[in-house]
C-alpha atoms as a PDB file:
ATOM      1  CA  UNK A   1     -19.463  38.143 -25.327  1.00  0.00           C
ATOM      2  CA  UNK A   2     -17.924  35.049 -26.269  1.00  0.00           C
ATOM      3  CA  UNK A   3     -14.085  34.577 -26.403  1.00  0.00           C
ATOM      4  CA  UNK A   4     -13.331  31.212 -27.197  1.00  0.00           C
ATOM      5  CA  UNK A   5     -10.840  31.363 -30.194  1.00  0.00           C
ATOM      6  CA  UNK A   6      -7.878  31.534 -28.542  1.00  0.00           C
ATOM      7  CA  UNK A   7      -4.203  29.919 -28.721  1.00  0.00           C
ATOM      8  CA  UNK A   8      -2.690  26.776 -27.408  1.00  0.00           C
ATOM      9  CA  UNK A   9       0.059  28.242 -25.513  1.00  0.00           C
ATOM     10  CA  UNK A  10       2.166  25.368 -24.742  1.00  0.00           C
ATOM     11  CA  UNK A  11       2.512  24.447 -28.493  1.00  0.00           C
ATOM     12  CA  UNK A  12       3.115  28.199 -29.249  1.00  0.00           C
ATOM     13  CA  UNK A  13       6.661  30.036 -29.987  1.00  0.00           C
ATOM     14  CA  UNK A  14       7.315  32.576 -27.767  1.00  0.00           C
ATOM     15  CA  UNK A  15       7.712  35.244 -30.738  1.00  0.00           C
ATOM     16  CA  UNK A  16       4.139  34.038 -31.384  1.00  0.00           C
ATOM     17  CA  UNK A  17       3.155  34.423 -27.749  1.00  0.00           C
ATOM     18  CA  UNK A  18       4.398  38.262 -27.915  1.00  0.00           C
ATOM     19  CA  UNK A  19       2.986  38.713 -31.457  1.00  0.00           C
ATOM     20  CA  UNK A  20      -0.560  37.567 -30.095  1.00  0.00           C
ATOM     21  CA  UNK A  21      -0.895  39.848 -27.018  1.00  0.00           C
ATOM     22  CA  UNK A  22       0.427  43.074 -29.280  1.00  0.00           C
ATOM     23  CA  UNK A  23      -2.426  42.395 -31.314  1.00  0.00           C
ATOM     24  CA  UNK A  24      -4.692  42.182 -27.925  1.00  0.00           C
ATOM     25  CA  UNK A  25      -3.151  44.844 -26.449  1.00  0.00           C
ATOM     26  CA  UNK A  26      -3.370  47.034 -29.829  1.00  0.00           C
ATOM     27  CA  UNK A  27      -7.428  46.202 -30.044  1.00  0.00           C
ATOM     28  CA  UNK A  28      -7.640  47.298 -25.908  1.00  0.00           C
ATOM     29  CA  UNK A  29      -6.436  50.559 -26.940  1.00  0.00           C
ATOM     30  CA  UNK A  30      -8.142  50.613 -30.446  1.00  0.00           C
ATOM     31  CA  UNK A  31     -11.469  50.423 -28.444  1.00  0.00           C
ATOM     32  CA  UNK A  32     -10.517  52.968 -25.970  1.00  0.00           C
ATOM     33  CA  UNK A  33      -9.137  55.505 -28.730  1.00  0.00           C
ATOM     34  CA  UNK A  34     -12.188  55.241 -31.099  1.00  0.00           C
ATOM     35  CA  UNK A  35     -15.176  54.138 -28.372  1.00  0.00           C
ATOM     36  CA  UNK A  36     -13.882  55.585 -25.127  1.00  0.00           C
ATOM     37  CA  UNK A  37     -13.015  53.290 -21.857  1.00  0.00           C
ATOM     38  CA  UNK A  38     -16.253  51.710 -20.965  1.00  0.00           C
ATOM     39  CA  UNK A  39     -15.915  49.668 -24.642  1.00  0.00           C
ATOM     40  CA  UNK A  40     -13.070  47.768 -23.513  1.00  0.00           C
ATOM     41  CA  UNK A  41     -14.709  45.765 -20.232  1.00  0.00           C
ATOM     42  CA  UNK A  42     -16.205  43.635 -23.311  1.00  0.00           C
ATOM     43  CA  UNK A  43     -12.761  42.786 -24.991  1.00  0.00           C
ATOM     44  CA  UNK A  44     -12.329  39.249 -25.958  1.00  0.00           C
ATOM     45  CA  UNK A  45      -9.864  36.871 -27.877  1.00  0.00           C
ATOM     46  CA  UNK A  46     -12.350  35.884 -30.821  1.00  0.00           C
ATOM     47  CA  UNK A  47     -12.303  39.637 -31.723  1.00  0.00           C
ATOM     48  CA  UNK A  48      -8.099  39.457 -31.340  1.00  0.00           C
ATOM     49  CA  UNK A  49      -8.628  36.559 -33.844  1.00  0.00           C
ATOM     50  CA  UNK A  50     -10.526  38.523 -35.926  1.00  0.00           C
ATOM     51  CA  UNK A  51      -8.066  41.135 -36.458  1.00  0.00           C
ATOM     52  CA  UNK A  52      -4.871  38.622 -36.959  1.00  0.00           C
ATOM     53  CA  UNK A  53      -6.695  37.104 -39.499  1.00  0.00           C
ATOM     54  CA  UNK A  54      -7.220  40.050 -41.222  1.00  0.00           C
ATOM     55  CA  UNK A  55      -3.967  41.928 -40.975  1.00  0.00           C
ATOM     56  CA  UNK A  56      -2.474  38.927 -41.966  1.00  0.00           C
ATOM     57  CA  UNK A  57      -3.880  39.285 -45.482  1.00  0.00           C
ATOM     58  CA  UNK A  58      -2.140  42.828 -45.540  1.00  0.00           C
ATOM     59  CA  UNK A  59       0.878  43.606 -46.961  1.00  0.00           C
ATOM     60  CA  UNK A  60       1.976  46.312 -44.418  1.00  0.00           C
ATOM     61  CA  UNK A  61       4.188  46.493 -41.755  1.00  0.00           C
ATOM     62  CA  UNK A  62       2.986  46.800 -37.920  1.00  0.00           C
ATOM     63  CA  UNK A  63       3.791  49.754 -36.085  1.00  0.00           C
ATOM     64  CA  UNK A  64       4.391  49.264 -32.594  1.00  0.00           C
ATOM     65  CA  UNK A  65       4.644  51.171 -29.082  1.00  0.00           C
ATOM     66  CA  UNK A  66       5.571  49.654 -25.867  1.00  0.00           C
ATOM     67  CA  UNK A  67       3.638  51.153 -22.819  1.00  0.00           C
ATOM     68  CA  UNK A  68       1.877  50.757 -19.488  1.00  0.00           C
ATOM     69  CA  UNK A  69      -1.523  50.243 -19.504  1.00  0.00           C
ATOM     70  CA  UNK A  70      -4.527  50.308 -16.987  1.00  0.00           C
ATOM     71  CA  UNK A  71      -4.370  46.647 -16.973  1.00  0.00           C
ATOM     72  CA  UNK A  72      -0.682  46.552 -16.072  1.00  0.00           C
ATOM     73  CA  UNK A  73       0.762  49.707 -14.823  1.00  0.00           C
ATOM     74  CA  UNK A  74       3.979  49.122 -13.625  1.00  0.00           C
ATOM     75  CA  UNK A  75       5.009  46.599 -17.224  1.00  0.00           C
ATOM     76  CA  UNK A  76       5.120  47.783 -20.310  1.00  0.00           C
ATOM     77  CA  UNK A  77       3.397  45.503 -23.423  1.00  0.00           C
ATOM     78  CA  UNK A  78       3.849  45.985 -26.944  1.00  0.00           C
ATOM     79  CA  UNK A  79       0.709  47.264 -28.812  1.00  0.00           C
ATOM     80  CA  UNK A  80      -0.113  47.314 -32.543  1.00  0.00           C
ATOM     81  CA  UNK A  81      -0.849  50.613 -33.594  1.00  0.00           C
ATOM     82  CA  UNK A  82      -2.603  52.194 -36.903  1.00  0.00           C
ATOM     83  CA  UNK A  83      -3.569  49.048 -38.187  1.00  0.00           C
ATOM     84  CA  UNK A  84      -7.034  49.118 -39.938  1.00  0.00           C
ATOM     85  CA  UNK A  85      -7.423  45.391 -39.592  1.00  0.00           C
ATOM     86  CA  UNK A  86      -7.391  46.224 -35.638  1.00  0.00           C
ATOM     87  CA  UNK A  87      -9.546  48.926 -35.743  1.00  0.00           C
ATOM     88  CA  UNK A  88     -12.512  47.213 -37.634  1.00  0.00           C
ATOM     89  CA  UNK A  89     -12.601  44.429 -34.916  1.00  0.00           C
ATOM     90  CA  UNK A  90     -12.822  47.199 -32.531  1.00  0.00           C
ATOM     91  CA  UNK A  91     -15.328  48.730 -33.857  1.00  0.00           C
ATOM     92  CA  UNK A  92     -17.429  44.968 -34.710  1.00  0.00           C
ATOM     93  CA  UNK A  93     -16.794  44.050 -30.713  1.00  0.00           C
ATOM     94  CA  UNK A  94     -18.204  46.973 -29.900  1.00  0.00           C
ATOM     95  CA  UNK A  95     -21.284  46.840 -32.068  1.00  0.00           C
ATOM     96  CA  UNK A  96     -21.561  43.189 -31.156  1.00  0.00           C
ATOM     97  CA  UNK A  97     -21.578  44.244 -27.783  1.00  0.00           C
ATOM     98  CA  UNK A  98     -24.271  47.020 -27.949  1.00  0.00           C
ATOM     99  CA  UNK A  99     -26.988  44.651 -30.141  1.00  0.00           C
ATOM    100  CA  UNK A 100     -26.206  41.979 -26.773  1.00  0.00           C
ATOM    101  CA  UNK A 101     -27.379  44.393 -24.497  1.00  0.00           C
ATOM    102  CA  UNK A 102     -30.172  45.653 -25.949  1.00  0.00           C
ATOM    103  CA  UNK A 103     -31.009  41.843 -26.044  1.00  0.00           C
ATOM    104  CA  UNK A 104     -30.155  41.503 -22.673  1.00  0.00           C
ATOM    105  CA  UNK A 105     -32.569  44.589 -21.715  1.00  0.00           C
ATOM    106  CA  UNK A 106     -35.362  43.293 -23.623  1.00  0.00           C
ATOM    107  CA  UNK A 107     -35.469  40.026 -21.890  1.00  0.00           C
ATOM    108  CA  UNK A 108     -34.399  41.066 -18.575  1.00  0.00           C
ATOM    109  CA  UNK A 109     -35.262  45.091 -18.851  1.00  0.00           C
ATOM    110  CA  UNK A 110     -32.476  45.545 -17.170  1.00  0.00           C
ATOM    111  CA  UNK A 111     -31.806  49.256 -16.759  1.00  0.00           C
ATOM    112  CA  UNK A 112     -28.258  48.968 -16.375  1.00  0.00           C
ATOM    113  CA  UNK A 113     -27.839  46.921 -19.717  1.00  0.00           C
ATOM    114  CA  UNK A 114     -29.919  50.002 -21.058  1.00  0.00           C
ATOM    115  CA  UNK A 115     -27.423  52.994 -19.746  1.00  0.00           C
ATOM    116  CA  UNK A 116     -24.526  51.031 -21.224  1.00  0.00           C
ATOM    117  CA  UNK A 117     -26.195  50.067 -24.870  1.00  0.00           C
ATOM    118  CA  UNK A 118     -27.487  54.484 -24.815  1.00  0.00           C
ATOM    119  CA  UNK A 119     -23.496  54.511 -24.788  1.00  0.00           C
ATOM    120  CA  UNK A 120     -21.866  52.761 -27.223  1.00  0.00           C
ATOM    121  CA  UNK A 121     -24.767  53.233 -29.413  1.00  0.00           C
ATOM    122  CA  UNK A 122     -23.675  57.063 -30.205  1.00  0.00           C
ATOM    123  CA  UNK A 123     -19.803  55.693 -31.010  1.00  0.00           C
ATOM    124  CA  UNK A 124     -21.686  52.743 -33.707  1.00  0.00           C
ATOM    125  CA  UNK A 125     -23.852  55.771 -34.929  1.00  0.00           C
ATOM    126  CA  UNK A 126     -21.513  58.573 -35.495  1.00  0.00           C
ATOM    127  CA  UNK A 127     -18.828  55.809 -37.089  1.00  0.00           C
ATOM    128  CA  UNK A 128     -18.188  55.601 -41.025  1.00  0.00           C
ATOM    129  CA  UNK A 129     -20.542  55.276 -43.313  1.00  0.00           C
ATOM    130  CA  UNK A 130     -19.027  52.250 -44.973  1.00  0.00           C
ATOM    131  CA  UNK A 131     -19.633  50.312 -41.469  1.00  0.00           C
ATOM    132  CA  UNK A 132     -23.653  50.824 -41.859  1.00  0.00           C
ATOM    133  CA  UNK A 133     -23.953  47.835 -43.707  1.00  0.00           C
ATOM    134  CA  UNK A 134     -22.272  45.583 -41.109  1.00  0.00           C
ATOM    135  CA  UNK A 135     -24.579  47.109 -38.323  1.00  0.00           C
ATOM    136  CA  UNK A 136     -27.745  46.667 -40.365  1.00  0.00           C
ATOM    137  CA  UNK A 137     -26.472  42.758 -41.048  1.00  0.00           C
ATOM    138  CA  UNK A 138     -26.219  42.310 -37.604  1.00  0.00           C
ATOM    139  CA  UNK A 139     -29.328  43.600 -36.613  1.00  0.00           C
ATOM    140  CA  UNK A 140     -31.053  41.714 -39.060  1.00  0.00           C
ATOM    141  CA  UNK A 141     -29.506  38.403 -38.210  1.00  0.00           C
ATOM    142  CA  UNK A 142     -29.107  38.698 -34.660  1.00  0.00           C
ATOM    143  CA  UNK A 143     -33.143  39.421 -34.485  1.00  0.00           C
ATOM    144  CA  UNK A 144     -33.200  36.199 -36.790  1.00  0.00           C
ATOM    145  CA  UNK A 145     -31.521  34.227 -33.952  1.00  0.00           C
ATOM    146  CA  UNK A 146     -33.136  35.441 -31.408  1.00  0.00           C
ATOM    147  CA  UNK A 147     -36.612  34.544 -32.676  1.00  0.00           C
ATOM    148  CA  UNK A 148     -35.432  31.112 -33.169  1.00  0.00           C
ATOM    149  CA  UNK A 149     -34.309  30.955 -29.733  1.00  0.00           C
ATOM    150  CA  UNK A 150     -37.453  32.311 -28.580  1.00  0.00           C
ATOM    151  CA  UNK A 151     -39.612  30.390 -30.596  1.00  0.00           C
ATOM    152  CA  UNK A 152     -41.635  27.248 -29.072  1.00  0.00           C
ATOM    153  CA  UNK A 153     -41.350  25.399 -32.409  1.00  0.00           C
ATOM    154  CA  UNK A 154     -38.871  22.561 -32.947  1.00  0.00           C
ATOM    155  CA  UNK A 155     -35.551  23.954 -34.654  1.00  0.00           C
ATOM    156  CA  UNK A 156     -32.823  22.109 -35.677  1.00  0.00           C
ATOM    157  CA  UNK A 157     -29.383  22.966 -34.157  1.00  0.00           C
ATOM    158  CA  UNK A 158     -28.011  23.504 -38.378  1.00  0.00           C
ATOM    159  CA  UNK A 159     -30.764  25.772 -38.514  1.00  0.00           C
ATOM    160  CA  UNK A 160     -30.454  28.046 -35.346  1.00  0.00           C
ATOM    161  CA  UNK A 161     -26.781  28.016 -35.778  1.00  0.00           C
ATOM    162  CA  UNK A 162     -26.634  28.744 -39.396  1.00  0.00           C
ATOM    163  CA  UNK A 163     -27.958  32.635 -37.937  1.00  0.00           C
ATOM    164  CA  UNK A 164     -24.961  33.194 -36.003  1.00  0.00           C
ATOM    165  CA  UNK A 165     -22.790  31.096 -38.377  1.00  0.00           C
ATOM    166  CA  UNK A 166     -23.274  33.259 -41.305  1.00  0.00           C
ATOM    167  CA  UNK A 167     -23.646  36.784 -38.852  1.00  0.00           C
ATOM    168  CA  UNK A 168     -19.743  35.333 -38.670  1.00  0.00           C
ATOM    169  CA  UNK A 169     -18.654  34.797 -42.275  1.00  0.00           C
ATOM    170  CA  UNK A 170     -20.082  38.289 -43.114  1.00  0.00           C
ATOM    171  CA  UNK A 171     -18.353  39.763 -40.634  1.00  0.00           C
ATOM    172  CA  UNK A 172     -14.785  38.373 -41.441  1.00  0.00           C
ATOM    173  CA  UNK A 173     -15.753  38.582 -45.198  1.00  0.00           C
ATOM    174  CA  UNK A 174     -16.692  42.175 -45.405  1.00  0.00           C
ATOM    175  CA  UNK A 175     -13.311  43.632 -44.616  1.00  0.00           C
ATOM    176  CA  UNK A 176     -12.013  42.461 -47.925  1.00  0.00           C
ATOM    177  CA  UNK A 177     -15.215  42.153 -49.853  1.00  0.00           C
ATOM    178  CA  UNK A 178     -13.685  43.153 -52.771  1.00  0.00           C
ATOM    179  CA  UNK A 179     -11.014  40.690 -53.179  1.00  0.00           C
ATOM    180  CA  UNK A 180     -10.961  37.754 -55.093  1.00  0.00           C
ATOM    181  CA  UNK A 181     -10.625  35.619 -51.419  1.00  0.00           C
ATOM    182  CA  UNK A 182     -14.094  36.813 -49.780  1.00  0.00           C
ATOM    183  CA  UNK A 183     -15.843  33.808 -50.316  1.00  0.00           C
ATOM    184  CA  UNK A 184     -12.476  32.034 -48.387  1.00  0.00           C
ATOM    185  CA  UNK A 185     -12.547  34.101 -45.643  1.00  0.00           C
ATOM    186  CA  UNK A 186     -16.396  33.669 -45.627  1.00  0.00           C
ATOM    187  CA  UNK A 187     -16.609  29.969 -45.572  1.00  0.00           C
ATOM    188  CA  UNK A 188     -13.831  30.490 -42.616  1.00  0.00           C
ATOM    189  CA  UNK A 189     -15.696  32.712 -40.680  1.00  0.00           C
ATOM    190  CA  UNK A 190     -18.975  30.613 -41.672  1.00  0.00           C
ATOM    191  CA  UNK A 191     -17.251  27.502 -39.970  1.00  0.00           C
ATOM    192  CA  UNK A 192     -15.780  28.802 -37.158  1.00  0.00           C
ATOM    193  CA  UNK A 193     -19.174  30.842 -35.798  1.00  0.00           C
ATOM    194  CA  UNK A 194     -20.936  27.109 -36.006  1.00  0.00           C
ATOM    195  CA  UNK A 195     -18.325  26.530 -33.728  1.00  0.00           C
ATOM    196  CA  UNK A 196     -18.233  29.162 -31.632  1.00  0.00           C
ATOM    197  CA  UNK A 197     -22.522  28.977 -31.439  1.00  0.00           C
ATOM    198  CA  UNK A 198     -22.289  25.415 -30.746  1.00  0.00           C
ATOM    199  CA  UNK A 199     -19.075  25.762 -27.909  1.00  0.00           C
ATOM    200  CA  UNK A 200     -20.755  28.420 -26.180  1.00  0.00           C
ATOM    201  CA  UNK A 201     -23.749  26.364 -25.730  1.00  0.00           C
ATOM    202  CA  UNK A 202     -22.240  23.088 -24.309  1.00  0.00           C
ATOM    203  CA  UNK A 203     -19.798  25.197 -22.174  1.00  0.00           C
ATOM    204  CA  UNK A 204     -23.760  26.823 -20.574  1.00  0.00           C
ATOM    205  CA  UNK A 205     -25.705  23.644 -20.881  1.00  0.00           C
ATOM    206  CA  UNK A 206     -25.395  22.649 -17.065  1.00  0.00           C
ATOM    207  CA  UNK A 207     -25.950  25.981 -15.781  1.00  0.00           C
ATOM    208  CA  UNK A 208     -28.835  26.784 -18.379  1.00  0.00           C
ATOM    209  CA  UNK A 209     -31.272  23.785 -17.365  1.00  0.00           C
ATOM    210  CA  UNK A 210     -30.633  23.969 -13.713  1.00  0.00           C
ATOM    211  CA  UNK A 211     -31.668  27.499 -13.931  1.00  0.00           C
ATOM    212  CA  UNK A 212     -34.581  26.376 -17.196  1.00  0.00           C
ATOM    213  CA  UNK A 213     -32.647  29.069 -19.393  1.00  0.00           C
ATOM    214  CA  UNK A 214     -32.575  28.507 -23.600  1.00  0.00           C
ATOM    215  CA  UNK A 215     -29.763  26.792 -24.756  1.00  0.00           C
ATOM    216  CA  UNK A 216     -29.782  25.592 -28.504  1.00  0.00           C
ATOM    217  CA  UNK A 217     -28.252  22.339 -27.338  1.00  0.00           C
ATOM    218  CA  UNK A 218     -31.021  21.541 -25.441  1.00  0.00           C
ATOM    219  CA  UNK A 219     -33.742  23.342 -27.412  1.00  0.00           C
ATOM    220  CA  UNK A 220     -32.478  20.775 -30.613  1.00  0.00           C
ATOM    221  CA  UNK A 221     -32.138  17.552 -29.205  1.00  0.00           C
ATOM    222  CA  UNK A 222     -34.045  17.469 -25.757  1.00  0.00           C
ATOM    223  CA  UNK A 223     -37.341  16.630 -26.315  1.00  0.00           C
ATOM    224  CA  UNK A 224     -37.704  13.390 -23.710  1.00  0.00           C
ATOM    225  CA  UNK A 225     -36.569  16.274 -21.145  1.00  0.00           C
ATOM    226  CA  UNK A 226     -34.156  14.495 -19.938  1.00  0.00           C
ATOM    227  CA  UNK A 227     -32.159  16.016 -16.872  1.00  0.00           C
ATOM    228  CA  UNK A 228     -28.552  16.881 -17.186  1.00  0.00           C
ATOM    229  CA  UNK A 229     -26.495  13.615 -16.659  1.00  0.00           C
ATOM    230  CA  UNK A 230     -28.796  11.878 -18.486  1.00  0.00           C
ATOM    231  CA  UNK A 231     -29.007  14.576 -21.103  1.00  0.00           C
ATOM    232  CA  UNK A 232     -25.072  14.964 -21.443  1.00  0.00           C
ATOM    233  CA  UNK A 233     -24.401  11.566 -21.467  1.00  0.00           C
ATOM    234  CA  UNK A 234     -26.479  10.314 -24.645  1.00  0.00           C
ATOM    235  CA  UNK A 235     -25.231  13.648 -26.486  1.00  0.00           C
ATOM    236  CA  UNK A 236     -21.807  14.478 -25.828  1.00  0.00           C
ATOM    237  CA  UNK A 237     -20.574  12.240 -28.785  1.00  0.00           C
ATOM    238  CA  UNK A 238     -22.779  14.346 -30.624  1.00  0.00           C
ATOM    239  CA  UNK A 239     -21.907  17.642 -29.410  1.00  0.00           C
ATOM    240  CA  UNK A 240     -18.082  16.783 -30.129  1.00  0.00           C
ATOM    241  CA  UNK A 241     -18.741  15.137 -33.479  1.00  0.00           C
ATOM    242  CA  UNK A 242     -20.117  18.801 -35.134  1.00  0.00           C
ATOM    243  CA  UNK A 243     -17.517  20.956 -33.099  1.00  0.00           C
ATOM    244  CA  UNK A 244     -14.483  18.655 -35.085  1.00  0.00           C
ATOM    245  CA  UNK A 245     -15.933  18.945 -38.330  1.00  0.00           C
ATOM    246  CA  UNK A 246     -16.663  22.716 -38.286  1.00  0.00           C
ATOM    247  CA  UNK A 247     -12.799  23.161 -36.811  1.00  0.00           C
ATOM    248  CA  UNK A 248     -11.965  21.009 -39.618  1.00  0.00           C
ATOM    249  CA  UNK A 249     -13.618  22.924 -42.249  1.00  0.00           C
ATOM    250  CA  UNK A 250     -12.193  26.148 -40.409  1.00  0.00           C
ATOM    251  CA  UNK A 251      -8.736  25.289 -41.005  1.00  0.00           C
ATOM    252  CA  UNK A 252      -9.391  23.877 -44.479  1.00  0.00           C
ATOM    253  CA  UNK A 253     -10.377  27.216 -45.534  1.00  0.00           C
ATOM    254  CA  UNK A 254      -7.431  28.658 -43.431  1.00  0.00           C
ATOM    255  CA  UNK A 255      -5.143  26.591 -45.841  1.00  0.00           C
ATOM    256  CA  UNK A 256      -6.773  27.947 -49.121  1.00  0.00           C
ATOM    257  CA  UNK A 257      -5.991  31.817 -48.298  1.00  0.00           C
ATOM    258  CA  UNK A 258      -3.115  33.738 -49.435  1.00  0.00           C
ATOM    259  CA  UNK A 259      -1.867  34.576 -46.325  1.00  0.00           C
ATOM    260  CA  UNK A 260       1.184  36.885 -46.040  1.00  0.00           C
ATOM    261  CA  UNK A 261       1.731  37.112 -42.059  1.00  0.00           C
ATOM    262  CA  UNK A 262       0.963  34.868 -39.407  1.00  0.00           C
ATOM    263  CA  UNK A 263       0.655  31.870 -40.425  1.00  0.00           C
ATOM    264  CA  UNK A 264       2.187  29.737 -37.713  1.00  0.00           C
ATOM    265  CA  UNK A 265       0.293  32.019 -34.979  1.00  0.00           C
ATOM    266  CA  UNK A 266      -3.080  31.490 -36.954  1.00  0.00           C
ATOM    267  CA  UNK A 267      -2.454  27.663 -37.203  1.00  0.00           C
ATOM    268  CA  UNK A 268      -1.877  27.289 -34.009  1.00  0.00           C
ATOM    269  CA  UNK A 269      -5.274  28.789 -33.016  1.00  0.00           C
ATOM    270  CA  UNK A 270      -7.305  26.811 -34.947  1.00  0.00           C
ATOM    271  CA  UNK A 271      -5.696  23.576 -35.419  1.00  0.00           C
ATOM    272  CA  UNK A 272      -4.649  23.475 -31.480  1.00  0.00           C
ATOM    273  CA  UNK A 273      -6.204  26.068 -29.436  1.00  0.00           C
ATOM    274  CA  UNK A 274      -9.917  25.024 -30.818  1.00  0.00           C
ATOM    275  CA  UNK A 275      -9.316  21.646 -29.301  1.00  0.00           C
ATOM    276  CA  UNK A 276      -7.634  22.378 -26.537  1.00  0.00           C
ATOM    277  CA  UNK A 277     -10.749  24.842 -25.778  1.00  0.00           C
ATOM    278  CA  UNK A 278     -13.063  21.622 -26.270  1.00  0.00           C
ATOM    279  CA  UNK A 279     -11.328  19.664 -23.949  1.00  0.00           C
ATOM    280  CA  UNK A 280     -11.340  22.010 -21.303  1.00  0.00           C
ATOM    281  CA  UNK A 281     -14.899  22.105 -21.535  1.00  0.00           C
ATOM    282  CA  UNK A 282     -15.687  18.810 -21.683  1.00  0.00           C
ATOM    283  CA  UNK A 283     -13.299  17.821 -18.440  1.00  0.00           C
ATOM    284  CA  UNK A 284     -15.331  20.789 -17.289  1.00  0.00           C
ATOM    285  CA  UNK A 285     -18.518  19.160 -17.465  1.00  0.00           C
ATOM    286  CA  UNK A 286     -17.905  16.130 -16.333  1.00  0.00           C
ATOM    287  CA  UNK A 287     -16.512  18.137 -13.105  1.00  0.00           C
ATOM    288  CA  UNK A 288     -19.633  19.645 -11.461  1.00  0.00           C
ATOM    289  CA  UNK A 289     -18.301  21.477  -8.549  1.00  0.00           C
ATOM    290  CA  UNK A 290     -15.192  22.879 -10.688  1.00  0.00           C
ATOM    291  CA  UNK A 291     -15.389  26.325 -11.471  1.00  0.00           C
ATOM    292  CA  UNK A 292     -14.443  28.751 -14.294  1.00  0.00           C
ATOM    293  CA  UNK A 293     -11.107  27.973 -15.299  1.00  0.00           C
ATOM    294  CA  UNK A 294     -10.687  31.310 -17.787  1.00  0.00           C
ATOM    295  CA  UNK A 295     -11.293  34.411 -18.038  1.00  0.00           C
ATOM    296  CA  UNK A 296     -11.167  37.027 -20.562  1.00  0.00           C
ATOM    297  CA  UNK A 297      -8.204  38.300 -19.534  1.00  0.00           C
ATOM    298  CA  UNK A 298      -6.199  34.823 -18.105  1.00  0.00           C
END
């Protein structure tokens, strides 16, 4: 999983700060109430986003509970509770996560990836009906993708990313896809997975050609076969040129929704947090012995 959409902390309130890990917190125990335990080792902030952005186009009033959790037994967090916005991103990070390892055991057939997919796939199955329509997108477009990526034809990087780019938009869209907004929170979501698709692959473009792994950064503008430095170095501009315009056009269409909640936390995480995100990466690269400097759970 990804789990790049995060906030800026240092420009963020603390009441923001709080606000953000309730929501986390509330989708950790979201996933272990309606998917069981083993759902939440693939938790991740773009999923958190997912369901801010949402509830914040609700009305209602959180409920919260302050607890222990496995994570943090001895302090209590606050937690978002009963919130439907919450439990849809639950349920999408865990279907997300099943179609990944399935992809992961057909390229690898790795048994392991196998057991786990068996497992969530009975919680994506047995869910409500009104969810079979997100599944069935995302096993269409995700096989899209992934036959780009796998294909030995020349494909542009608007092209491969427009799969997982519009996989995105549906997803955010489809929660409200009755309101008048939808097509906002589409072109949002449409936006920030061209980010997201593009991010991931700079932030794995190193370790992908040492190891001669696909990366759509590579597979789109690499054909002298360049090595790394050279590589890097003649495409970085690039790179950072269509990660600013889709964070752009992401918080354009931020702008345009009626949001009722939020507002400040939301702004913060895509006006800030996107580009502090780039710039960690990209002092990243240019560091070759540095390692991770996140996690999922920093």
């Amino acid at each position: 999983m990804f789990g790049y959409v995060m906030p800026c902390k240092m420009e963020l309130k603390m009441k923001d700060y709080e606000k953000f890990k309730a929501y986390y917190c509330g989708l950790c125990l979201s996933l272990k109430n309606n998917f069981g335990n083993l759902s939440r080792f693939a938790l991740n902030y773009d999923m958190t986003f997912l369901s801010i952005l949402l509830d914040s186009l609700d009305e209602s009033k959180n409920k919260y509970v302050r607890n222990g959790c496995i994570a943090h037994p001895l302090r209590k967090q606050h937690k978002i509770i009963q919130n439907k916005a919450i439990d849809y991103a639950a349920f999408c990070n865990t279907a997300l996560t099943y179609f990944k390892l399935i992809d992961d055991y057909n390229d690898n057939n790795s048994i392991h990836s196998k057991i786990l997919a068996m497992f969530l796939k009975k919680y994506i199955k047995t869910s409500s009906n009104n969810m079979n329509p997100v599944v069935e997108y995302m096993d269409i477009k995700l096989k899209e993708l992934y036959d780009l990526e796998k294909s030995s034809d020349y494909v542009s990087i608007d092209e491969i990313g427009d799969k997982f780019a519009d996989l995105t938009g549906y997803i955010i869209s489809y929660y409200y896809k009755d309101k008048d907004f939808k097509e906002g929170l589409y072109n949002l979501g449409y936006n920030l997975g061209r980010w997201i698709y593009i991010i991931d692959a700079y932030d794995d473009l190193q370790e992908d050609m040492e190891k001669s792994k696909f990366n759509a950064l590579n597979k789109a503008f690499n054909s002298e076969n360049l090595p790394y430095d050279k590589f890097l170095e003649e495409i970085r501009e690039r790179i950072e040129f269509n990660l600013i315009m889709s964070a752009d056009s992401t918080v354009k269409a931020l702008n345009n929704l009626p949001l009722v909640k939020n507002e400040e936390l939301l702004s913060n995480i895509l006006q800030l947090g996107l580009m502090e995100k780039m710039e960690k990466i990209k002092l990243r690269s240019e560091d070759k012995n540095e390692k991770s400097i996140w996690s999922v759970r920093n």
